[in-house]
PDB file of N, CA and C in Angstrom:
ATOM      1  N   UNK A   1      36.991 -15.309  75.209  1.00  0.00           N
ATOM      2  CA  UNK A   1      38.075 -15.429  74.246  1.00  0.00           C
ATOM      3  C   UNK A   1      39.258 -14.589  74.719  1.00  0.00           C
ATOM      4  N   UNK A   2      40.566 -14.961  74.504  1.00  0.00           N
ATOM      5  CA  UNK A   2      41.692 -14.404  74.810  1.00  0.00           C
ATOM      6  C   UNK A   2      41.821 -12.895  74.248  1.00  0.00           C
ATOM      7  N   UNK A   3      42.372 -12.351  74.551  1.00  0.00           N
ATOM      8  CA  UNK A   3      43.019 -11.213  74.405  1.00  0.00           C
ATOM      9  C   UNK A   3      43.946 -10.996  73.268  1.00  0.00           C
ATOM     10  N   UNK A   4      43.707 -10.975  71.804  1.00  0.00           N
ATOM     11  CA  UNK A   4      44.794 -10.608  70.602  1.00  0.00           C
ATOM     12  C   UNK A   4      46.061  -9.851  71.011  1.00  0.00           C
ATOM     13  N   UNK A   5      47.301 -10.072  70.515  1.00  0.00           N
ATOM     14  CA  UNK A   5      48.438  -9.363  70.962  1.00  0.00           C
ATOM     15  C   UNK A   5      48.794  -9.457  69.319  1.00  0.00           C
ATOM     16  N   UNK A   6      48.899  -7.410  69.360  1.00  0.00           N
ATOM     17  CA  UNK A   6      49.117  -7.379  67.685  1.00  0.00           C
ATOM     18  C   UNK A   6      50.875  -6.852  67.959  1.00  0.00           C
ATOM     19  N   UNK A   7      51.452  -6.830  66.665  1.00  0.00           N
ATOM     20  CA  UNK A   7      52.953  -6.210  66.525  1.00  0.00           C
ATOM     21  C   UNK A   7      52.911  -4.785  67.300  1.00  0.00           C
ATOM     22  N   UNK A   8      51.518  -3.883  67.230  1.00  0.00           N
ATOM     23  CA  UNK A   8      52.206  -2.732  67.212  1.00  0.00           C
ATOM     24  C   UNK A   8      50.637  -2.151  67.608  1.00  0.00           C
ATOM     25  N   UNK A   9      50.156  -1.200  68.031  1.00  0.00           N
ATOM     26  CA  UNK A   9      49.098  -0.364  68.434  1.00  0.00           C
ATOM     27  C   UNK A   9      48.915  -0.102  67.329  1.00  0.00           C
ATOM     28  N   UNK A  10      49.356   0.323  65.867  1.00  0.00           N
ATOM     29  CA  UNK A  10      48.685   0.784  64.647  1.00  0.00           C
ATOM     30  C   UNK A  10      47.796  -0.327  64.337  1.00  0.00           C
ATOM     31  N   UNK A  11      48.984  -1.734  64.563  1.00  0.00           N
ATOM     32  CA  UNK A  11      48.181  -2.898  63.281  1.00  0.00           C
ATOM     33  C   UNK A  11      46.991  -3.206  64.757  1.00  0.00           C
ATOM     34  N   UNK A  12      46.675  -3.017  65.350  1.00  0.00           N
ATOM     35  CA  UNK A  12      45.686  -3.099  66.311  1.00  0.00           C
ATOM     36  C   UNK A  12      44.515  -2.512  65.688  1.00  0.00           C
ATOM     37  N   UNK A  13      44.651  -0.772  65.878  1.00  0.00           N
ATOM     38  CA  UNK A  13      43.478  -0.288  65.111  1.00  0.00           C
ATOM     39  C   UNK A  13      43.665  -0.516  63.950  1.00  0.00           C
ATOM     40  N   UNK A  14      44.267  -0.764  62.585  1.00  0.00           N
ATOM     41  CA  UNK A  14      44.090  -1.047  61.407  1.00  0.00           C
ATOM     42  C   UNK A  14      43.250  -2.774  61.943  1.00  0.00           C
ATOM     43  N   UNK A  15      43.771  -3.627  61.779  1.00  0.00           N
ATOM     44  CA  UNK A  15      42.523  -4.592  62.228  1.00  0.00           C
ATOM     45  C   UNK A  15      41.223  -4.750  62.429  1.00  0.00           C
ATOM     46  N   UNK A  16      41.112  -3.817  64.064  1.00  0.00           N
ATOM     47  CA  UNK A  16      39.916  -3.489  64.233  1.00  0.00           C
ATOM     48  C   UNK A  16      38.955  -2.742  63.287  1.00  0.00           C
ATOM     49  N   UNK A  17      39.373  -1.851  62.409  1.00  0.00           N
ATOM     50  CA  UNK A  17      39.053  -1.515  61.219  1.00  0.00           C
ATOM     51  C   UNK A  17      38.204  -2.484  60.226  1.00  0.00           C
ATOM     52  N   UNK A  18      39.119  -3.448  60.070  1.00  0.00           N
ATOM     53  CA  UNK A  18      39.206  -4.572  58.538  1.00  0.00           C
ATOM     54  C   UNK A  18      38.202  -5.448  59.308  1.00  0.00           C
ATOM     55  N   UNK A  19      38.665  -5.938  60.720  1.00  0.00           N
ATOM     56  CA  UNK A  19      37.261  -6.410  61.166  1.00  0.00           C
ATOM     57  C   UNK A  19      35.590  -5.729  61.005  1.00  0.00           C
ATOM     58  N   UNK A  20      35.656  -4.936  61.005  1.00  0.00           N
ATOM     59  CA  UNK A  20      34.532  -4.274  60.712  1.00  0.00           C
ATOM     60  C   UNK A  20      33.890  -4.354  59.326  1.00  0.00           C
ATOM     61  N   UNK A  21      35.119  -3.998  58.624  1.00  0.00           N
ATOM     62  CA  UNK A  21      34.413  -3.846  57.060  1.00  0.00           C
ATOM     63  C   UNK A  21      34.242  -5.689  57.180  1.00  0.00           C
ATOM     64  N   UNK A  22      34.957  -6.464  57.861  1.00  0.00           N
ATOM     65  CA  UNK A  22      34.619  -7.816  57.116  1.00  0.00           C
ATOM     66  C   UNK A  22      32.965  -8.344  57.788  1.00  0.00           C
ATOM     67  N   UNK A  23      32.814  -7.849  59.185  1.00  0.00           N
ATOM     68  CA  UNK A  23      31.448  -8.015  59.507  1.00  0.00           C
ATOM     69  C   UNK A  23      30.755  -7.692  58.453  1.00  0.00           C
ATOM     70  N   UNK A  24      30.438  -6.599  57.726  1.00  0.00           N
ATOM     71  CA  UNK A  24      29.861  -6.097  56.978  1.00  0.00           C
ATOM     72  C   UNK A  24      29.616  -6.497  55.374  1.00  0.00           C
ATOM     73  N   UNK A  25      31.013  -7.535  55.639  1.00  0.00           N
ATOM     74  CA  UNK A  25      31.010  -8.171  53.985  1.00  0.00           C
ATOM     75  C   UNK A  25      31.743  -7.531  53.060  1.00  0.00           C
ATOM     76  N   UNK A  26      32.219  -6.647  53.631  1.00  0.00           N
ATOM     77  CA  UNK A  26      33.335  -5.770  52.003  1.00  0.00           C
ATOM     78  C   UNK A  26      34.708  -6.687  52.025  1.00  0.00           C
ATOM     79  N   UNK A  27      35.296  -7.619  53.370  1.00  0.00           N
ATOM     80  CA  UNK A  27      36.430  -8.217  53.234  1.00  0.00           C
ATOM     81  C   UNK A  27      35.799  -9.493  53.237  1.00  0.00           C
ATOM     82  N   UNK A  28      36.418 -10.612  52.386  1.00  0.00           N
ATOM     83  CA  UNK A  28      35.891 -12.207  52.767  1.00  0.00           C
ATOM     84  C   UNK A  28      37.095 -12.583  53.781  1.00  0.00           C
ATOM     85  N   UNK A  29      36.114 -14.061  54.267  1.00  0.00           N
ATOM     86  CA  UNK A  29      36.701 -14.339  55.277  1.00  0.00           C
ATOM     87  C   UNK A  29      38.262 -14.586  55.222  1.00  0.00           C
ATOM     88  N   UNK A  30      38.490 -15.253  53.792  1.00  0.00           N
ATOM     89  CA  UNK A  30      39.701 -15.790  53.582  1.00  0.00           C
ATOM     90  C   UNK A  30      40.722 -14.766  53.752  1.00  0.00           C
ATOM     91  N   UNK A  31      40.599 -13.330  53.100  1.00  0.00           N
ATOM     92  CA  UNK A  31      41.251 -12.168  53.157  1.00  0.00           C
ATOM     93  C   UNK A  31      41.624 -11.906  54.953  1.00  0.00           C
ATOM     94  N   UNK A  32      40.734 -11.589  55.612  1.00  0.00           N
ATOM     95  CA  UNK A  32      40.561 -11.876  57.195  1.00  0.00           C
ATOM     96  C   UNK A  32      41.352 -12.469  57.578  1.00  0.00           C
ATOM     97  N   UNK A  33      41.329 -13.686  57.035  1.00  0.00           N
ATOM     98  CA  UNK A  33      42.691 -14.825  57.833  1.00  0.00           C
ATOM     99  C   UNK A  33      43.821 -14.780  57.834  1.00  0.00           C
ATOM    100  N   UNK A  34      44.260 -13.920  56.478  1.00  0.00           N
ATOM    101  CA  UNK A  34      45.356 -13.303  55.792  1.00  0.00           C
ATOM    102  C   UNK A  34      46.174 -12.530  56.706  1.00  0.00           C
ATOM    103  N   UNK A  35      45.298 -11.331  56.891  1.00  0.00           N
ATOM    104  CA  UNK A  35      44.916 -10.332  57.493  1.00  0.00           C
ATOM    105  C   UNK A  35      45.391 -10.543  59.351  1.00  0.00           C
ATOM    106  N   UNK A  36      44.736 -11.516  59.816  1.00  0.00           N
ATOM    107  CA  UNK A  36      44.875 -11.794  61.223  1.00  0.00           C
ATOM    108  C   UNK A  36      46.468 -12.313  60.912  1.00  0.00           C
ATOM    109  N   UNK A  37      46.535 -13.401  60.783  1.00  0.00           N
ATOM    110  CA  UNK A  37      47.735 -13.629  60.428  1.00  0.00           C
ATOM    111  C   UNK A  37      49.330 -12.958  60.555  1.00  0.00           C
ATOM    112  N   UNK A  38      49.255 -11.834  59.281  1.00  0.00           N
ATOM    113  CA  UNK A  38      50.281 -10.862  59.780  1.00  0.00           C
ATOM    114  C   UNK A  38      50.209  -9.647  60.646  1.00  0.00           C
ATOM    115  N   UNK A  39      49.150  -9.357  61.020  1.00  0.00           N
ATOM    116  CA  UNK A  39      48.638  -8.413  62.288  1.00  0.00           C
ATOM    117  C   UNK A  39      49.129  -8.976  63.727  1.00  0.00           C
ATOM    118  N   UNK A  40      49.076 -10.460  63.891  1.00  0.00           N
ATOM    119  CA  UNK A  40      49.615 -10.949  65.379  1.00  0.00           C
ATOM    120  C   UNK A  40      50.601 -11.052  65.370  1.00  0.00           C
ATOM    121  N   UNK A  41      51.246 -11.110  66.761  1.00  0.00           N
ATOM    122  CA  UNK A  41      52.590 -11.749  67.302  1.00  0.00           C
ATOM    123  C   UNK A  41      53.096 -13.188  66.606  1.00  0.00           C
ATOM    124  N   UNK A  42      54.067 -12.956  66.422  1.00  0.00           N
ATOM    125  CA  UNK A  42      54.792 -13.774  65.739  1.00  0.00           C
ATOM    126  C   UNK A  42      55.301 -15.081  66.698  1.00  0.00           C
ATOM    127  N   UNK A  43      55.436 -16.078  66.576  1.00  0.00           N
ATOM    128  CA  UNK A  43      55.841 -17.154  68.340  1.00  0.00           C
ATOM    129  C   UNK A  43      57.585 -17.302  66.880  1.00  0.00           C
ATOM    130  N   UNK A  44      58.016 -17.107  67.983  1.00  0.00           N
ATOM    131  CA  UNK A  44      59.808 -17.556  66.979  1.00  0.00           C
ATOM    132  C   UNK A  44      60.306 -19.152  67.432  1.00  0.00           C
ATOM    133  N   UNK A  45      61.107 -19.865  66.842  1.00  0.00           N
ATOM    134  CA  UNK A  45      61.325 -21.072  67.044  1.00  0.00           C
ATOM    135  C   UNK A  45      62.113 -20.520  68.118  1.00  0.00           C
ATOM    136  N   UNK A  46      62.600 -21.135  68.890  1.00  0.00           N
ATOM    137  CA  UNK A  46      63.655 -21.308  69.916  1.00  0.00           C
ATOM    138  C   UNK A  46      64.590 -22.311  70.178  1.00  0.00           C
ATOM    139  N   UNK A  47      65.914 -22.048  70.006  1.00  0.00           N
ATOM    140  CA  UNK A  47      66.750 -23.472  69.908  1.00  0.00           C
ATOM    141  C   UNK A  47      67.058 -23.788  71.217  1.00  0.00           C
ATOM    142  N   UNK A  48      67.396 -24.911  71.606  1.00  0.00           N
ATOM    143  CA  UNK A  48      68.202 -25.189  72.932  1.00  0.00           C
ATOM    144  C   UNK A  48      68.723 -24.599  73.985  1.00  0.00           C
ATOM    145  N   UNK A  49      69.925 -23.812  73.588  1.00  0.00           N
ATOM    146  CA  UNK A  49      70.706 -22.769  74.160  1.00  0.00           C
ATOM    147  C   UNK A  49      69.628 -22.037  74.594  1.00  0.00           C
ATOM    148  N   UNK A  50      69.162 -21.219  74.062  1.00  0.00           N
ATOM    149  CA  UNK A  50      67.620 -20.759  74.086  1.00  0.00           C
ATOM    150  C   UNK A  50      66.988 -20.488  75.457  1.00  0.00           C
ATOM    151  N   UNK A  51      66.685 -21.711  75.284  1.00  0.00           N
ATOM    152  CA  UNK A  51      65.485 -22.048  76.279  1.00  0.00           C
ATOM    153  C   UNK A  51      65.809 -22.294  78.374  1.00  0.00           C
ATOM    154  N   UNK A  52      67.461 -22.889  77.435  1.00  0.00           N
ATOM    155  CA  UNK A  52      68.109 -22.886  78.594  1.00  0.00           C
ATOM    156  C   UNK A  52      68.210 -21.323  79.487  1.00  0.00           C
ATOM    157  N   UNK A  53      68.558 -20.125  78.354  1.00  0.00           N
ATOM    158  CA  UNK A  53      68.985 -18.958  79.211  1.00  0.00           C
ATOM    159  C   UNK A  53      67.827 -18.280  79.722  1.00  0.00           C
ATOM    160  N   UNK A  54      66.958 -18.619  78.827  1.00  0.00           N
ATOM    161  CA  UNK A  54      65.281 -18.115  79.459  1.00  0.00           C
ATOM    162  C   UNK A  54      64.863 -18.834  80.497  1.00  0.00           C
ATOM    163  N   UNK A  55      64.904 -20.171  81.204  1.00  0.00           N
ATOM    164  CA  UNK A  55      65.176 -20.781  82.594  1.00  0.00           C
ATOM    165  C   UNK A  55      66.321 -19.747  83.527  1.00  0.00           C
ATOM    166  N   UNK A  56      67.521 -20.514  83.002  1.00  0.00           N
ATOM    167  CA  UNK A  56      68.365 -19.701  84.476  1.00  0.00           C
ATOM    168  C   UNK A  56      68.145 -18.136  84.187  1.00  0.00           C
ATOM    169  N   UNK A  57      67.648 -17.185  83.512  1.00  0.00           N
ATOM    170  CA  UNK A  57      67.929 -16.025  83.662  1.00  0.00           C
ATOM    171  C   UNK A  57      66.638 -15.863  84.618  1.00  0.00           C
ATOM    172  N   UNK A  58      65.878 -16.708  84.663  1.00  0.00           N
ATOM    173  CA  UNK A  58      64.409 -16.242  85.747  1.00  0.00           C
ATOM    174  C   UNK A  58      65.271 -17.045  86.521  1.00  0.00           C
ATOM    175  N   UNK A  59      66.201 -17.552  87.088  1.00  0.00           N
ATOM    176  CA  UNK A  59      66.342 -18.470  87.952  1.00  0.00           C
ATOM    177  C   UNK A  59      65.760 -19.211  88.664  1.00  0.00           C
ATOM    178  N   UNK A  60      65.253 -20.254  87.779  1.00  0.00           N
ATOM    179  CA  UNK A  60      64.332 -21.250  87.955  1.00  0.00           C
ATOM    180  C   UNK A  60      64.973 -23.193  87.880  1.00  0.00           C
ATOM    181  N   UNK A  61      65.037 -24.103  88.156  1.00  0.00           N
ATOM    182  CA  UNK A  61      65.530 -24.950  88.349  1.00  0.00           C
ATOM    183  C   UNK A  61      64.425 -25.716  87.326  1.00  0.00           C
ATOM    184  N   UNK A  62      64.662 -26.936  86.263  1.00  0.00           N
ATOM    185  CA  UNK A  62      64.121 -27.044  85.291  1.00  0.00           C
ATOM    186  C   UNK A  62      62.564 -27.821  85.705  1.00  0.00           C
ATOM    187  N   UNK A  63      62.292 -28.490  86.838  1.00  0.00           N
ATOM    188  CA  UNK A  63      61.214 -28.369  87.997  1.00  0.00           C
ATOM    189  C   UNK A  63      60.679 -27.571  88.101  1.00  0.00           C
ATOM    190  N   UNK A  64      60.737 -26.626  88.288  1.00  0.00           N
ATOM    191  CA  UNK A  64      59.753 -25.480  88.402  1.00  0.00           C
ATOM    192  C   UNK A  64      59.448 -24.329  87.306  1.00  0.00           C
ATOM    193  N   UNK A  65      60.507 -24.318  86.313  1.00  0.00           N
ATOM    194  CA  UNK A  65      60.096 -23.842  85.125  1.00  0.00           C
ATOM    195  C   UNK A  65      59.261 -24.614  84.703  1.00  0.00           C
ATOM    196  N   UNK A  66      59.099 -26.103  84.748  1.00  0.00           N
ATOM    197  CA  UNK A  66      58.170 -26.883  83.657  1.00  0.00           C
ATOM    198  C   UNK A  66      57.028 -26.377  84.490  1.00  0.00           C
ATOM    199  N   UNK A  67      56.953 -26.515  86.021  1.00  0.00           N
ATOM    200  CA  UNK A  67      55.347 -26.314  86.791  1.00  0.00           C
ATOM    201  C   UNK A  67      54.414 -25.150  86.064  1.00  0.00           C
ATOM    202  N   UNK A  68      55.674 -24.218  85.857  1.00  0.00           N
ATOM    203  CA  UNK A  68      55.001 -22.659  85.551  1.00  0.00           C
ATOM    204  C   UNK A  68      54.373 -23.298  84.005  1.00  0.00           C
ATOM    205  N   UNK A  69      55.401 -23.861  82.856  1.00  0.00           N
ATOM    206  CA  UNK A  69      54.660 -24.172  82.327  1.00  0.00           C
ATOM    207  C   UNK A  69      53.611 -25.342  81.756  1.00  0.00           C
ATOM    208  N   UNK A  70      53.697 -25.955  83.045  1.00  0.00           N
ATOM    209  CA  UNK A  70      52.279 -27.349  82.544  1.00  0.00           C
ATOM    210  C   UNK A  70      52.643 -28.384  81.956  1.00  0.00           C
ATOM    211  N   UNK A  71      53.984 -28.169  81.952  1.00  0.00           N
ATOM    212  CA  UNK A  71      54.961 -29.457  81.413  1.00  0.00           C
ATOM    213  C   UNK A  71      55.740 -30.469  81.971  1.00  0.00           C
ATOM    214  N   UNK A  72      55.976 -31.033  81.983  1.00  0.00           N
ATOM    215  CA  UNK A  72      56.816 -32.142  82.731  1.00  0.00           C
ATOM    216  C   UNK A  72      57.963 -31.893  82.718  1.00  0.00           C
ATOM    217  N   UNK A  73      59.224 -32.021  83.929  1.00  0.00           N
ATOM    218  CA  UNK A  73      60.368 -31.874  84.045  1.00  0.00           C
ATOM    219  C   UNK A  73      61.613 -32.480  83.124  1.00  0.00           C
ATOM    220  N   UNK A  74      61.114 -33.753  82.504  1.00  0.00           N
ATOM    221  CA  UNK A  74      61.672 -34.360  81.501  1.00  0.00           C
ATOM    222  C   UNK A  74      61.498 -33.553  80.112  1.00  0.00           C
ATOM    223  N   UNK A  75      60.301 -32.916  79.772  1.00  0.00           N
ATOM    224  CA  UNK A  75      60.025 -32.218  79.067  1.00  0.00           C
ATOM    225  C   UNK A  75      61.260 -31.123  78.698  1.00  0.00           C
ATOM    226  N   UNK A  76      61.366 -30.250  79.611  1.00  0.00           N
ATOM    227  CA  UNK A  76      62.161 -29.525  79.739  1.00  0.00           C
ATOM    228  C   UNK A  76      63.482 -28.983  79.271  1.00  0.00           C
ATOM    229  N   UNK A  77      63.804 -30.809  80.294  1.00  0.00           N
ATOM    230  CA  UNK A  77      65.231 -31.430  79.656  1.00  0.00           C
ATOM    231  C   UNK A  77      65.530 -31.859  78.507  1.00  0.00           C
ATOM    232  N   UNK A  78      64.684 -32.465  77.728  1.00  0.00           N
ATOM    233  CA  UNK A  78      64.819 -33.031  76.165  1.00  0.00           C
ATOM    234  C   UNK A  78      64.449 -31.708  75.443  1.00  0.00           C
ATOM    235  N   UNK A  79      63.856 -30.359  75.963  1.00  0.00           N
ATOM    236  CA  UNK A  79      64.030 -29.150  74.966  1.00  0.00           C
ATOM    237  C   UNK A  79      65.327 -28.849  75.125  1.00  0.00           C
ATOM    238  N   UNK A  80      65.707 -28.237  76.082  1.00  0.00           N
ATOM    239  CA  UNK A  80      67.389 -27.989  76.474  1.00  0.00           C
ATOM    240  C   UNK A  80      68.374 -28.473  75.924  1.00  0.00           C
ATOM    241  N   UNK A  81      68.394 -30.103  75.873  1.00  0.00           N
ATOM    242  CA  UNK A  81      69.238 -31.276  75.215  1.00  0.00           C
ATOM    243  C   UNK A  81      69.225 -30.787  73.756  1.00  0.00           C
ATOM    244  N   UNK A  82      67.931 -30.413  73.303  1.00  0.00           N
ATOM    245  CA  UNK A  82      67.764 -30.600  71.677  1.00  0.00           C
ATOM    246  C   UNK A  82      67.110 -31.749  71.331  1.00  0.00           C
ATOM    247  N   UNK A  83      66.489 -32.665  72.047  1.00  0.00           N
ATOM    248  CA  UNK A  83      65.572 -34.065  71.978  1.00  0.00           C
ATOM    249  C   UNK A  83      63.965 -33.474  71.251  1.00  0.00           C
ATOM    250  N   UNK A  84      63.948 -33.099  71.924  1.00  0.00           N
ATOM    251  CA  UNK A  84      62.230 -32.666  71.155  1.00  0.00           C
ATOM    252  C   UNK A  84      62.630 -30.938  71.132  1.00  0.00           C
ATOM    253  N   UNK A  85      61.760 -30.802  70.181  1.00  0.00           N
ATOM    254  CA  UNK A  85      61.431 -28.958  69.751  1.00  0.00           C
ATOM    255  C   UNK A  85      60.036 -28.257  70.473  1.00  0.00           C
ATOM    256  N   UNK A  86      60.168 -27.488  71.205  1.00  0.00           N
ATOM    257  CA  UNK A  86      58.835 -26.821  71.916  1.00  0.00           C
ATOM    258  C   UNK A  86      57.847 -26.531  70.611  1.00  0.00           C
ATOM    259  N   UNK A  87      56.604 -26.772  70.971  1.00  0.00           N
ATOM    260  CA  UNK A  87      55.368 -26.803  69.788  1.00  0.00           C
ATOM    261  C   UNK A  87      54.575 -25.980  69.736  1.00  0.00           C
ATOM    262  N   UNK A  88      53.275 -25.518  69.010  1.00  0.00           N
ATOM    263  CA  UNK A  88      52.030 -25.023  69.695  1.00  0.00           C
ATOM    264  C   UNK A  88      52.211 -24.013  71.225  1.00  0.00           C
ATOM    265  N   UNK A  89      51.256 -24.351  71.947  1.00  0.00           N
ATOM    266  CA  UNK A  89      50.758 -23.767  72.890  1.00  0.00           C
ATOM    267  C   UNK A  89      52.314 -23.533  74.072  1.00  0.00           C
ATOM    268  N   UNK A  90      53.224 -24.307  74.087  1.00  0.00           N
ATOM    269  CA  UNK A  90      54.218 -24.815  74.689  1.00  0.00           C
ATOM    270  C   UNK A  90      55.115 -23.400  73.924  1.00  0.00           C
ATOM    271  N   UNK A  91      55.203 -23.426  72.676  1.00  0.00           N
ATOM    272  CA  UNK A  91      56.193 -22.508  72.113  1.00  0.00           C
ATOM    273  C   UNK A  91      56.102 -21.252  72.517  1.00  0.00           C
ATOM    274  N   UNK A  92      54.496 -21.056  72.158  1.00  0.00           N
ATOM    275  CA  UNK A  92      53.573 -19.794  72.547  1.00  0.00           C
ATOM    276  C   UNK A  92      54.411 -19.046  74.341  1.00  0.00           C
ATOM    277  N   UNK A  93      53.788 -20.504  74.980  1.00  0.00           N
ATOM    278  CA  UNK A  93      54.658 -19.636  76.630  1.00  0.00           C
ATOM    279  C   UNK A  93      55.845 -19.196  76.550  1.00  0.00           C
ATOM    280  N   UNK A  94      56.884 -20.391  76.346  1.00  0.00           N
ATOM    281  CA  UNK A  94      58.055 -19.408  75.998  1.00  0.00           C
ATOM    282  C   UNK A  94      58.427 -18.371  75.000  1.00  0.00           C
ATOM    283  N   UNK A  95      58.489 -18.282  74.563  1.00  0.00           N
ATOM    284  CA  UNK A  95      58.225 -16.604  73.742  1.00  0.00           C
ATOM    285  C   UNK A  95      57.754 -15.764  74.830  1.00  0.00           C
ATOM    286  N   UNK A  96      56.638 -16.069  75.600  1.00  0.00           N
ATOM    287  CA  UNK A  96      56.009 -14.966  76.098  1.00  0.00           C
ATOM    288  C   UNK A  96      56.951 -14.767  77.607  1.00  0.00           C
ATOM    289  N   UNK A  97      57.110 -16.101  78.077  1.00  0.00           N
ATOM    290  CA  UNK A  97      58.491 -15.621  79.144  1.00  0.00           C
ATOM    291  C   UNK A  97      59.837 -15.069  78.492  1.00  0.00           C
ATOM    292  N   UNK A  98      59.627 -15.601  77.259  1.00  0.00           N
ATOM    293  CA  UNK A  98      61.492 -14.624  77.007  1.00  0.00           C
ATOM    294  C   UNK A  98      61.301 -13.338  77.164  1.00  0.00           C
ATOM    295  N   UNK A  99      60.161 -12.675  76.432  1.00  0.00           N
ATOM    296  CA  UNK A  99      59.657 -11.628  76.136  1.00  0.00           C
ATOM    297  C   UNK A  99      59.445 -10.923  77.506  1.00  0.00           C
ATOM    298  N   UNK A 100      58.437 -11.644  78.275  1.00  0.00           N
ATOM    299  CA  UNK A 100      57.641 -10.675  79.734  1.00  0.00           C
ATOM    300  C   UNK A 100      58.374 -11.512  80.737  1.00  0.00           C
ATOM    301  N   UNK A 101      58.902 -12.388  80.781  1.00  0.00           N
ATOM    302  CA  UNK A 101      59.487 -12.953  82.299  1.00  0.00           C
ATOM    303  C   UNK A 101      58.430 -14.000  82.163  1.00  0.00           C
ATOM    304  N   UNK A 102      58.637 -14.756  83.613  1.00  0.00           N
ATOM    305  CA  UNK A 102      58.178 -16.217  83.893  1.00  0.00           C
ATOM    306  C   UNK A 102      56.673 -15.315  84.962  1.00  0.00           C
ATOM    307  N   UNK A 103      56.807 -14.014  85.346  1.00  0.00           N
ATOM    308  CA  UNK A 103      55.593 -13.770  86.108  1.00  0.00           C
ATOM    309  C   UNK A 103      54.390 -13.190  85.186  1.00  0.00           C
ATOM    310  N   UNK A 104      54.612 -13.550  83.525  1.00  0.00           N
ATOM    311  CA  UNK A 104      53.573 -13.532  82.758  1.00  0.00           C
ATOM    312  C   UNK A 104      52.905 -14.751  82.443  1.00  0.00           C
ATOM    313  N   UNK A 105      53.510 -16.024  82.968  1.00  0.00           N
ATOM    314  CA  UNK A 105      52.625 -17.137  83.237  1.00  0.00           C
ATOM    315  C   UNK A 105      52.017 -17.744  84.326  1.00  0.00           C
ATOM    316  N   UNK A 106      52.535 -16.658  85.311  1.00  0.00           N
ATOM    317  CA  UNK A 106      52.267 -16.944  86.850  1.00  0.00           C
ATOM    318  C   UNK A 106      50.828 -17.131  87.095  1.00  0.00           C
TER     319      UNK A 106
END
């Protein structure tokens, strides 16, 4: 299983905490979900403009940004354009290149 990325080293150990009591049954699961929820990283929408400056600022050509991320070059282009909106797992990477660079999907 992946690696959790919380806001902050507190809500990390507070978590790990609440996980515990919920093994144990003092939290239900539903509370837990709650719980996980606002404890993780947040993925932010990203508009157009966006996505574009997170490409050229790694200076990447929209070809090889999509390679890094598993996407198709057309892909790319219709985020950039404003044609389709990055989703899921897709949104997730970028965020994490705006955030760490393109050599955190390397």
């Amino acid at each position: 299983m992946a690696k959790k990325r919380y806001r902050s080293d507190v809500l990390a150990s507070v978590h790990e905490a609440a996980a515990d009591l919920a093994k144990v049954g003092v939290i239900d699961k539903a509370t837990m979900r709650a719980f996980d929820a606002g404890c993780l990283t947040r993925v932010e929408p990203l508009t157009p403009s966006q996505i574009k400056t997170i490409r050229e600022r790694e200076h990447v050509s929209q070809a090889v940004f999509a390679a890094y991320l598993h996407v198709t070059t057309s892909l790319v282009s219709k985020w950039e354009r404003g044609e389709k909106k990055p989703q899921g797992a897709s949104l997730k990477l970028l965020n994490l290149v705006r955030s760490k660079g393109l050599d955190a999907v390397a």
